[in-house]
C-alpha atoms as a PDB file:
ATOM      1  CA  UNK A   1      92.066   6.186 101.769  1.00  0.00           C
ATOM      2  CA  UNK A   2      91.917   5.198 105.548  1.00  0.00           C
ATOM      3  CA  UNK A   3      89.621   1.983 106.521  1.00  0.00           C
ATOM      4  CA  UNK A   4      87.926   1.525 109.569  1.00  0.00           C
ATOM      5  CA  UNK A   5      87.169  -1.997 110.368  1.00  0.00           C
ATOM      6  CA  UNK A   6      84.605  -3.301 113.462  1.00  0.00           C
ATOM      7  CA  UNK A   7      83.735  -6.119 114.759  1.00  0.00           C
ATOM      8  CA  UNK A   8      80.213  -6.902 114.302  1.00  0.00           C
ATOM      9  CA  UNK A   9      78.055 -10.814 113.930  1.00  0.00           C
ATOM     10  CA  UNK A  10      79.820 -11.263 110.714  1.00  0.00           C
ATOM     11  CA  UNK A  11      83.402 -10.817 111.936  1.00  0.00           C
ATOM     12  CA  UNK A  12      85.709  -7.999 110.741  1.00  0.00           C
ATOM     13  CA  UNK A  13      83.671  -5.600 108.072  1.00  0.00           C
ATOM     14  CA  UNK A  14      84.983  -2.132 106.678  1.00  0.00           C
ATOM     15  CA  UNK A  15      83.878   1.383 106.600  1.00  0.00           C
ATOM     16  CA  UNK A  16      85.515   3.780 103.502  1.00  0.00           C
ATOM     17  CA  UNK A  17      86.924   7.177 104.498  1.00  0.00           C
ATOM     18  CA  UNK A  18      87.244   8.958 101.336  1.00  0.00           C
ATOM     19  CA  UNK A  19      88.976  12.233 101.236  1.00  0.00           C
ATOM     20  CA  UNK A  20      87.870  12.417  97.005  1.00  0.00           C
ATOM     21  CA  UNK A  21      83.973  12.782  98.416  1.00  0.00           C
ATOM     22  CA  UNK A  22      84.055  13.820 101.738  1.00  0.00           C
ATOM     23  CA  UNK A  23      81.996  10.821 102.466  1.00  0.00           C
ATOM     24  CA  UNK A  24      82.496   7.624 105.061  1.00  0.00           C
ATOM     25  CA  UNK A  25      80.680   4.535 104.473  1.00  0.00           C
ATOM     26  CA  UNK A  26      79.663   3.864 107.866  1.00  0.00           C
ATOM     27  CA  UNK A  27      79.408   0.414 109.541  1.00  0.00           C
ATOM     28  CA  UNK A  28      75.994  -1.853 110.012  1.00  0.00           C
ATOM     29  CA  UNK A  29      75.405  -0.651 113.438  1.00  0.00           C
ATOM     30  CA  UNK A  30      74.594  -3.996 115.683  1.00  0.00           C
ATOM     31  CA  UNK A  31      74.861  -3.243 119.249  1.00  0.00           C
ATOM     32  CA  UNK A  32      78.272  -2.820 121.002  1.00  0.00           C
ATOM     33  CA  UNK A  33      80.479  -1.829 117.944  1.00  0.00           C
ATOM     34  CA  UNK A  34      84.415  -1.737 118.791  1.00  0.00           C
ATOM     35  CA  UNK A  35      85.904  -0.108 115.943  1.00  0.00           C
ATOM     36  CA  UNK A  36      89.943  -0.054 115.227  1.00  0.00           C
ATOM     37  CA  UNK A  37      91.630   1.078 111.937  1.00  0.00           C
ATOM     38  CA  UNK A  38      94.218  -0.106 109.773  1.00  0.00           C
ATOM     39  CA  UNK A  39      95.187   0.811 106.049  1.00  0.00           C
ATOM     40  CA  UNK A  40      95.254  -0.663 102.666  1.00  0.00           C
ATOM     41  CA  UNK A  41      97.487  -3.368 103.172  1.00  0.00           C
ATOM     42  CA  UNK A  42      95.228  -4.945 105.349  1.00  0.00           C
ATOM     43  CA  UNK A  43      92.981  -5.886 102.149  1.00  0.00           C
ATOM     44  CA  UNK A  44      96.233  -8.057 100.196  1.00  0.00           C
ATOM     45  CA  UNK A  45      96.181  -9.898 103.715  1.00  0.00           C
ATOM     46  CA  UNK A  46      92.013 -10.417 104.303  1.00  0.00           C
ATOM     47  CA  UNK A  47      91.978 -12.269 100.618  1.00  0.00           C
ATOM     48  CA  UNK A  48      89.966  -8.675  99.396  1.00  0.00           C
ATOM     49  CA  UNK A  49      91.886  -8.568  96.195  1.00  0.00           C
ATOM     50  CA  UNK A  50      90.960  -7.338  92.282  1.00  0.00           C
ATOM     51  CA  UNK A  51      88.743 -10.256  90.656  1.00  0.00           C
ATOM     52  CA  UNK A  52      91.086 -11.330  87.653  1.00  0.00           C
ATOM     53  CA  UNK A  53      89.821 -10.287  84.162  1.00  0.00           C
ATOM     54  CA  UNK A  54      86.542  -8.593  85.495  1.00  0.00           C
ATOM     55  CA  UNK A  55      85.865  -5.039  83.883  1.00  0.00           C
ATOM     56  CA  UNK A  56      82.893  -3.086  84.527  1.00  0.00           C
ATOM     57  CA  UNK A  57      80.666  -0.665  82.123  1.00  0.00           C
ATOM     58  CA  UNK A  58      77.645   2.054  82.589  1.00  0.00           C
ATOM     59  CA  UNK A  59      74.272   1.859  82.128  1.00  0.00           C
ATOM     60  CA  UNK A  60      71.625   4.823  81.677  1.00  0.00           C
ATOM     61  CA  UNK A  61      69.444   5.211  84.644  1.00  0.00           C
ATOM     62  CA  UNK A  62      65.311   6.118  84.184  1.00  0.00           C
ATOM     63  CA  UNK A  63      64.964   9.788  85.522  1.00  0.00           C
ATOM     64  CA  UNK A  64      64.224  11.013  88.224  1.00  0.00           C
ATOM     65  CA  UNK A  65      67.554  10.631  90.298  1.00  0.00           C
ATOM     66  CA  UNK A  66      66.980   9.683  93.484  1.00  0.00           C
ATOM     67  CA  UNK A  67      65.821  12.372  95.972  1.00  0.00           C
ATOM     68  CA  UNK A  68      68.786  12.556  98.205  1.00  0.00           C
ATOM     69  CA  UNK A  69      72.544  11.319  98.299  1.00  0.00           C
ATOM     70  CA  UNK A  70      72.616   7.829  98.054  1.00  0.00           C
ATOM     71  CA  UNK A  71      74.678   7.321 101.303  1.00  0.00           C
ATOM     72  CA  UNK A  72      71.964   9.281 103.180  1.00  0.00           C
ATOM     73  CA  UNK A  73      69.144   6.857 101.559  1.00  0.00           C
ATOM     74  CA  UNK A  74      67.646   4.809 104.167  1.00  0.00           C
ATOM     75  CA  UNK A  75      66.865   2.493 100.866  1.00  0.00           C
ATOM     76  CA  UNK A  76      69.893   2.727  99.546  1.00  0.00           C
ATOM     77  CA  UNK A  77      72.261   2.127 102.331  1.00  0.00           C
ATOM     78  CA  UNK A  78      71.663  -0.267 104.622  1.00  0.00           C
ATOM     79  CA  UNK A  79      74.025   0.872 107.051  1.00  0.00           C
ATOM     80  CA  UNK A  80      71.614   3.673 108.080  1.00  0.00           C
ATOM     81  CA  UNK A  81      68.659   0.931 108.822  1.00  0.00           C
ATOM     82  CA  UNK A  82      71.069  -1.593 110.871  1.00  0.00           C
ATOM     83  CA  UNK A  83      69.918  -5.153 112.000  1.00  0.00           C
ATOM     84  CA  UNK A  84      69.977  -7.730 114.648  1.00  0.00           C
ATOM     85  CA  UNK A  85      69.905 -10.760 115.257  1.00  0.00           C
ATOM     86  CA  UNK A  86      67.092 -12.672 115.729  1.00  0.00           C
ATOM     87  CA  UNK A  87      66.053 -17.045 116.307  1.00  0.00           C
ATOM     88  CA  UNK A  88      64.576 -18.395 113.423  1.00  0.00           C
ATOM     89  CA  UNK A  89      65.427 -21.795 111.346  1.00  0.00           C
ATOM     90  CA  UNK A  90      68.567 -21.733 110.075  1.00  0.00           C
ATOM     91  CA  UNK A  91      67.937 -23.033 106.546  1.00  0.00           C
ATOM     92  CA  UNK A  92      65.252 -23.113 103.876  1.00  0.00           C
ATOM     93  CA  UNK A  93      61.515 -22.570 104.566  1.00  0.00           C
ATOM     94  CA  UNK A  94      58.287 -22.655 102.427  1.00  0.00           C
ATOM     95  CA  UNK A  95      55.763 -20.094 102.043  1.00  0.00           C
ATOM     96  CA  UNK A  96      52.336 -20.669 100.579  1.00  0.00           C
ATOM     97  CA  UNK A  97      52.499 -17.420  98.240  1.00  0.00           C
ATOM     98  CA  UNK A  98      52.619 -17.070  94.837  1.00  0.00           C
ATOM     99  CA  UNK A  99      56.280 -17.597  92.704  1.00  0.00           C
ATOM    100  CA  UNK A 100      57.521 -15.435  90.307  1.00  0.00           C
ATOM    101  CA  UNK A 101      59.440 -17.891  88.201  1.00  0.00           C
ATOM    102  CA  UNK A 102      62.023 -14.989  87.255  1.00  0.00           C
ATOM    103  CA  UNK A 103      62.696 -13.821  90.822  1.00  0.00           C
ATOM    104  CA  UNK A 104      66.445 -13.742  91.111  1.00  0.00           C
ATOM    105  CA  UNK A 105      68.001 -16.840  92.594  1.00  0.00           C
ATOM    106  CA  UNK A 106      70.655 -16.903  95.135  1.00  0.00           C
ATOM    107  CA  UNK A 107      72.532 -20.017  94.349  1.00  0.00           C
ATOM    108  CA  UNK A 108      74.122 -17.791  92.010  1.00  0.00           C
ATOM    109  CA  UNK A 109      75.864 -15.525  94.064  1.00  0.00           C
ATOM    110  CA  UNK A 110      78.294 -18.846  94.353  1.00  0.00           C
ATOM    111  CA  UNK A 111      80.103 -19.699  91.714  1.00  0.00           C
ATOM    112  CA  UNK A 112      79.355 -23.504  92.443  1.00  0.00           C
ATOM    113  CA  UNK A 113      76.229 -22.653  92.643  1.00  0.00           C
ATOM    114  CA  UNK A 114      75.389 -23.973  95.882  1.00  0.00           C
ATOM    115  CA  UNK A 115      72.154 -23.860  98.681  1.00  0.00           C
ATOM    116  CA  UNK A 116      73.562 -21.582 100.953  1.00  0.00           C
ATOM    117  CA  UNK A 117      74.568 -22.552 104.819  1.00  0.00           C
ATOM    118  CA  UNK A 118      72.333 -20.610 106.495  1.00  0.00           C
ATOM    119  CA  UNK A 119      74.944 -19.148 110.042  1.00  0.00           C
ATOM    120  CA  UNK A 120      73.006 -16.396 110.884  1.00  0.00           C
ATOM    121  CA  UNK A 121      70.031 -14.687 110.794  1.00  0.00           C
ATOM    122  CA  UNK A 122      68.587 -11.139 111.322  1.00  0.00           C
ATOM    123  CA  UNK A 123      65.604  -8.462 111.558  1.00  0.00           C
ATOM    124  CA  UNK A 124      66.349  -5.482 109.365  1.00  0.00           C
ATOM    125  CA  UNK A 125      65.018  -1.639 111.051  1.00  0.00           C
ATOM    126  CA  UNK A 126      62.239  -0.021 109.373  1.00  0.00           C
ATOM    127  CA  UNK A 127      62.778   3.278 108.305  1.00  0.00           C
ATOM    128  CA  UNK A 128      60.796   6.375 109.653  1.00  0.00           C
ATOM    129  CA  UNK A 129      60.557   8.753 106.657  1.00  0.00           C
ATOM    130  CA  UNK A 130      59.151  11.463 108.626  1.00  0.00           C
ATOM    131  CA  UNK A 131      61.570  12.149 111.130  1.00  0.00           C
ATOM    132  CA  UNK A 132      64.186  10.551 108.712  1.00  0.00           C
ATOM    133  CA  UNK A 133      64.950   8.180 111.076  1.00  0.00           C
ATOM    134  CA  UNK A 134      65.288   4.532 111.964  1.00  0.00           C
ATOM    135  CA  UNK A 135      62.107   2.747 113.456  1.00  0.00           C
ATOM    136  CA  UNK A 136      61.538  -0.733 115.146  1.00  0.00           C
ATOM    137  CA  UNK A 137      61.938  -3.900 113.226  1.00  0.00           C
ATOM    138  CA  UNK A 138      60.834  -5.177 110.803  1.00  0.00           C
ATOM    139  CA  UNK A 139      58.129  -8.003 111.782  1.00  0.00           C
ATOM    140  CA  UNK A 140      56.243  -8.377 108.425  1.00  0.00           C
ATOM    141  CA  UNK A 141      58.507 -11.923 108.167  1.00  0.00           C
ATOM    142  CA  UNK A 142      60.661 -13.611 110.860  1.00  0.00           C
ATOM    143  CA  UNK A 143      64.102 -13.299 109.394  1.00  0.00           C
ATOM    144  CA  UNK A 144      64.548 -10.147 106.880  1.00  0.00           C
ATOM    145  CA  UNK A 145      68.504 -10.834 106.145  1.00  0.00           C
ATOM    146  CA  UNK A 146      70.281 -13.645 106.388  1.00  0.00           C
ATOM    147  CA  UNK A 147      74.073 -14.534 107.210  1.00  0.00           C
ATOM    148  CA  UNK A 148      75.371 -17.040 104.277  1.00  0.00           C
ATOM    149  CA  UNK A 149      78.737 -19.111 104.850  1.00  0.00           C
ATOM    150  CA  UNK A 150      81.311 -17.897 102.830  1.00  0.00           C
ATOM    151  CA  UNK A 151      85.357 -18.579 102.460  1.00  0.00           C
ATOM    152  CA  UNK A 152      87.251 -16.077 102.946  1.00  0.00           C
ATOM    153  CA  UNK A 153      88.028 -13.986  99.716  1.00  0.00           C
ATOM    154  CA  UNK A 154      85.296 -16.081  97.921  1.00  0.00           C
ATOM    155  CA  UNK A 155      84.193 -14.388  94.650  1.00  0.00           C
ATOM    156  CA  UNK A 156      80.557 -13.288  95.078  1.00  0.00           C
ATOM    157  CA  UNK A 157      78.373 -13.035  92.055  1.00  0.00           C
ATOM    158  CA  UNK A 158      75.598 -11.315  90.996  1.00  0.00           C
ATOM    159  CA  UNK A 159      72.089 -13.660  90.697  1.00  0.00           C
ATOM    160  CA  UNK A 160      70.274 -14.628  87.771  1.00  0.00           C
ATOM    161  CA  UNK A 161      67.220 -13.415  87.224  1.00  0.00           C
ATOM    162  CA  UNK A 162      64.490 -13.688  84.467  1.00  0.00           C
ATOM    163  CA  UNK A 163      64.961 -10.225  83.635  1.00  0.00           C
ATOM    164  CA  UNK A 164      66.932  -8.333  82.007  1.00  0.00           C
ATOM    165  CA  UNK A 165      67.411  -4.684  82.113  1.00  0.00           C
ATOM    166  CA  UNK A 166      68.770  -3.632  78.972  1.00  0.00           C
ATOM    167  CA  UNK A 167      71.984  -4.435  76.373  1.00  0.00           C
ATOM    168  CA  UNK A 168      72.077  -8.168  78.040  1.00  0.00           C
ATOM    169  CA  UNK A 169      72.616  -7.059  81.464  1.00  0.00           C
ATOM    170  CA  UNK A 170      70.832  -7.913  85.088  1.00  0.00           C
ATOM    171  CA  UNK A 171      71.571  -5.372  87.738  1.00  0.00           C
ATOM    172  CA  UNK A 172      72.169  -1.607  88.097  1.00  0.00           C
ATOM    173  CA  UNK A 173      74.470  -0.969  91.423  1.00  0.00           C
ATOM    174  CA  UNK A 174      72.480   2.176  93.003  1.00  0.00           C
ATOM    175  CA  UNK A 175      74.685   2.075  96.011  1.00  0.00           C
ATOM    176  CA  UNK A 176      78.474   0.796  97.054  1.00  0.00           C
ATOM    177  CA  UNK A 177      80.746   1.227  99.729  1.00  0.00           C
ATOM    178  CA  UNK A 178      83.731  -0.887 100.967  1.00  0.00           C
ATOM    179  CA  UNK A 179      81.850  -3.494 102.196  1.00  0.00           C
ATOM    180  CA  UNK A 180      78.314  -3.624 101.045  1.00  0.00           C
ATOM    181  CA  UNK A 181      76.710  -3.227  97.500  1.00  0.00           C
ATOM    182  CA  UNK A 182      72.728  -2.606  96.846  1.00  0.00           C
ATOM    183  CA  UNK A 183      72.010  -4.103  93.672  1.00  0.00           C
ATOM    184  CA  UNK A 184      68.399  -3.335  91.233  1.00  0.00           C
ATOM    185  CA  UNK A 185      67.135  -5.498  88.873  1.00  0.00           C
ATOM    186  CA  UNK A 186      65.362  -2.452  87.400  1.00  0.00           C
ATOM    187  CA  UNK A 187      66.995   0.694  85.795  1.00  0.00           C
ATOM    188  CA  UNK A 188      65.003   3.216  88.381  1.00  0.00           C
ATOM    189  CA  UNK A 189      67.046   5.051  90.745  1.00  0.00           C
ATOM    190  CA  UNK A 190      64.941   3.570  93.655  1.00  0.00           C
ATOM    191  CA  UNK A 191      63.457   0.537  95.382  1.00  0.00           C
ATOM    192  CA  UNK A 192      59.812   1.197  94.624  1.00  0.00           C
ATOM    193  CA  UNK A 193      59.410  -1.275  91.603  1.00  0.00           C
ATOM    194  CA  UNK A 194      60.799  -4.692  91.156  1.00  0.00           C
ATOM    195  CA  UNK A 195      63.683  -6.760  93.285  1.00  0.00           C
ATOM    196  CA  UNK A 196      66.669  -4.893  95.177  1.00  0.00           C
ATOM    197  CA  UNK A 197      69.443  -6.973  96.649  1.00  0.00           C
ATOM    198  CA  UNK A 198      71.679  -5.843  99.825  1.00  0.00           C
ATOM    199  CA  UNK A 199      75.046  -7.670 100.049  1.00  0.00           C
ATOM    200  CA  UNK A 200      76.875  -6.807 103.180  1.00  0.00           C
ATOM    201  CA  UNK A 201      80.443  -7.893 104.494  1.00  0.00           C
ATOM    202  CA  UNK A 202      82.033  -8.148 100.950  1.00  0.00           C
ATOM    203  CA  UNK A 203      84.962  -6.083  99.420  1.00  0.00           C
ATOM    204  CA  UNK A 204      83.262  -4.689  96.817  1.00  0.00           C
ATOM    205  CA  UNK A 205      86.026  -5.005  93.600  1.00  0.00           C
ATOM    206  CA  UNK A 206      87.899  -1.722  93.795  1.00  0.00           C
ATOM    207  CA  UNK A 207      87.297  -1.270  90.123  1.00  0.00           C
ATOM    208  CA  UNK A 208      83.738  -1.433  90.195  1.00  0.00           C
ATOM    209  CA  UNK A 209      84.117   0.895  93.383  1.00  0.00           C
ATOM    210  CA  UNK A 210      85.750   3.704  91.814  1.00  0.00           C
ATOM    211  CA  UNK A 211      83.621   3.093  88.557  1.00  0.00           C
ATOM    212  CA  UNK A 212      80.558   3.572  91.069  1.00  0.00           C
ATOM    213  CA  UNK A 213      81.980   6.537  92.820  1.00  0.00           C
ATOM    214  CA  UNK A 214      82.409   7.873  89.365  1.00  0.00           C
ATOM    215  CA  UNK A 215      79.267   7.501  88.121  1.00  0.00           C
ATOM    216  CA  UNK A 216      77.587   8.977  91.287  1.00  0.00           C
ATOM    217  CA  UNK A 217      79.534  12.343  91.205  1.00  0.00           C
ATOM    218  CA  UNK A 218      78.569  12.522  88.038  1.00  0.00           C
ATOM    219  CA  UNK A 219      74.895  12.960  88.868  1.00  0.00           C
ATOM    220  CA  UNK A 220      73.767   9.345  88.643  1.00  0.00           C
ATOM    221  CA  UNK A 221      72.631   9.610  85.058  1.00  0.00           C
ATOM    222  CA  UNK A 222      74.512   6.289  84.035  1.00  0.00           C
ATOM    223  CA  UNK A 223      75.408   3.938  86.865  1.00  0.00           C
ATOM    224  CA  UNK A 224      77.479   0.323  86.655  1.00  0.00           C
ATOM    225  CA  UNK A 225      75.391  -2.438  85.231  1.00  0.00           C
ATOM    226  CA  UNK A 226      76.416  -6.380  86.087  1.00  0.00           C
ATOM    227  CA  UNK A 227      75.204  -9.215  84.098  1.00  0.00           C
ATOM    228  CA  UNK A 228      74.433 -12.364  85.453  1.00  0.00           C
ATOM    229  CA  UNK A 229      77.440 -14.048  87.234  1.00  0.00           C
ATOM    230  CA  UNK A 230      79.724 -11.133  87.091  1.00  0.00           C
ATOM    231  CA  UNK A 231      81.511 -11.217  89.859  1.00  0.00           C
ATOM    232  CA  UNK A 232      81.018  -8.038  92.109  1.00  0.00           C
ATOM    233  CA  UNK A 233      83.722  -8.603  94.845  1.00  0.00           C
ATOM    234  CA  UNK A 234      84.623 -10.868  97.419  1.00  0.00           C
ATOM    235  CA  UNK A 235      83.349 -12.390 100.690  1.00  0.00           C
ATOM    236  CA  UNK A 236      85.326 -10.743 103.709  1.00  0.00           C
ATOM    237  CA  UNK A 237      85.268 -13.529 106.424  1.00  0.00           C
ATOM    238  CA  UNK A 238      82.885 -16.384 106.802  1.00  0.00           C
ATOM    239  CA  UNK A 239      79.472 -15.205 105.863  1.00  0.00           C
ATOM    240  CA  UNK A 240      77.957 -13.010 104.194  1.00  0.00           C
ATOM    241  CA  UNK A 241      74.719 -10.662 105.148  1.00  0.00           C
ATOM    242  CA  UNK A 242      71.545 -10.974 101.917  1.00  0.00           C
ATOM    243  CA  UNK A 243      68.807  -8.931 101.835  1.00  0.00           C
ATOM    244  CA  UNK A 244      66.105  -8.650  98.892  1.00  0.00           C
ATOM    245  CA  UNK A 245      63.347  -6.688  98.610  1.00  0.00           C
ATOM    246  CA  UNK A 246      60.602  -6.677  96.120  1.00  0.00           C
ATOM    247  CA  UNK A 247      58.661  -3.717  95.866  1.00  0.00           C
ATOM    248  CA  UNK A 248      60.557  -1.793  98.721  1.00  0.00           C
ATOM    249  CA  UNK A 249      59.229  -5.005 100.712  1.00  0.00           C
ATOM    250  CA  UNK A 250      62.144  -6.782 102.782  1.00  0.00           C
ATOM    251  CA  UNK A 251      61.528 -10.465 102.040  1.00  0.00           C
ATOM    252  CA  UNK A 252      62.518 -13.544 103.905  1.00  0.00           C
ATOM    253  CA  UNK A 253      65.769 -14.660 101.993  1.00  0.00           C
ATOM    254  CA  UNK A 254      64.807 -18.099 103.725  1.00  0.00           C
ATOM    255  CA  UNK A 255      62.416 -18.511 101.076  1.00  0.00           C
ATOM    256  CA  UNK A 256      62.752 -21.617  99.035  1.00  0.00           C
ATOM    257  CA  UNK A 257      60.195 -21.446  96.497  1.00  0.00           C
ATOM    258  CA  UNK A 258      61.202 -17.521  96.077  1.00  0.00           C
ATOM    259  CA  UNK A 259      64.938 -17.266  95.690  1.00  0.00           C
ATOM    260  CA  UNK A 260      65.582 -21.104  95.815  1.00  0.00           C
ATOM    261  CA  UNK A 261      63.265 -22.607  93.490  1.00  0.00           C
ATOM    262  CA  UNK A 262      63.968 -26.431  93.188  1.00  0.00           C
ATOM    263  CA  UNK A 263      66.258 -26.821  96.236  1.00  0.00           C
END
């Protein structure tokens, strides 16, 4: 497998070239992407490494499958929307809506648990589904993902929620790639009911990677299911890019009394 790594607002991130699935992973495209390449050894050195004594099982997914391949799935990847980068407050803010006391909450993609620095911060695209295309930002909020400071080769974790989706576990992963992971806190093969999380600039854990890729040649029929805290990979340089959803919605990660109740 050959990597291509660019240099984007969160540092170095990687696309996946897999001759297996004919496939590439392609990059968040922010403006003026330089991209080199390197191979595997690369990772050892970055601090993307296995996560010690992590394995990773299958869940069954609620039919239908979704519609198209997942890496062609505007929902699914995030790489086909892209983002910039946007002024906003860099830290917590408080909305006036109602809470859903079992929204997930991001502290816990941390294993100490912590309020997030908050480095960067970004508009996602909206997507144009008849032309199958992307379409102007997103405005419905003023930030729509947000970069989080990370070490580098961190563990990243998957939130707690209030839910659970079956046999004690939180999350199905509808989409993965080198460096970014969509995670559902549902077991439908889409976005269009309850919370979805993006997490970009992480090595996803090449386990749950070729467990994923797996699973998705397979048809999709069972996918990898996390519990809460499991961790999913690691942090590739010093932030990371969060995005949830709820609904299909993009949300403002910012939000305290959403996904950082009592911080």
């Amino acid at each position: 497998m050959l990597l291509a790594f660019s240099a984007t607002p969160f540092g170095v991130s990687a696309s996946a070239f897999d001759a297996t699935s004919g496939s590439d992973s392609t990059n968040i495209r922010a403006s003026n992407v330089i991209t080199t390449y390197t191979y595997l050894p690369w990772l050892a050195r970055s601090g993307c490494q296995p996560i010690p004594g992590e394995s990773y099982a299958t869940l069954s997914v609620l039919p239908p499958p979704t519609d198209r391949p997942a890496e062609n799935h505007a929902d699914l990847n995030l790489a086909l929307r892209g983002y910039e980068c946007t002024t906003a407050h860099l830290g917590l803010v408080d909305y006036g809506h109602n809470v859903d006391p079992k929204a997930p909450q991001l502290p816990g993609l941390f294993a100490d648990n912590r309020t997030a620095v908050f480095k960067t911060v970004y508009r996602v695209y909206e997507w144009n589904w008849s032309c199958n295309c992307r379409g102007s930002l997103i405005t419905d909020w003023a930030v729509t993902l947000a970069g989080l400071g990370t070490t580098l080769g961190e563990i990243i974790r998957v939130p707690n929620s209030g839910y659970d989706i079956g046999s004690g576990y939180e999350v199905l992963v509808l989409y993965a790639s080198a460096n970014r992971v969509t995670l559902k806190y549902t077991r439908e093969d889409n976005v269009v009911y309850g919370y979805t999380l993006h997490l970009e600039n992480i090595c996803v854990e090449p386990n749950l990677l070729a467990l994923y890729h797996t699973m998705n040649s397979a048809g999709r029929g069972n996918l990898p299911a996390l519990r809460a805290g499991q961790g999913l990979g690691r942090a590739m340089g010093s932030e990371i890019g969060v995005a949830i959803r709820d609904t299909g919605s993009f949300m403002d990660p910012r939000s305290r009394t959403d996904w950082w109740q009592g911080r």
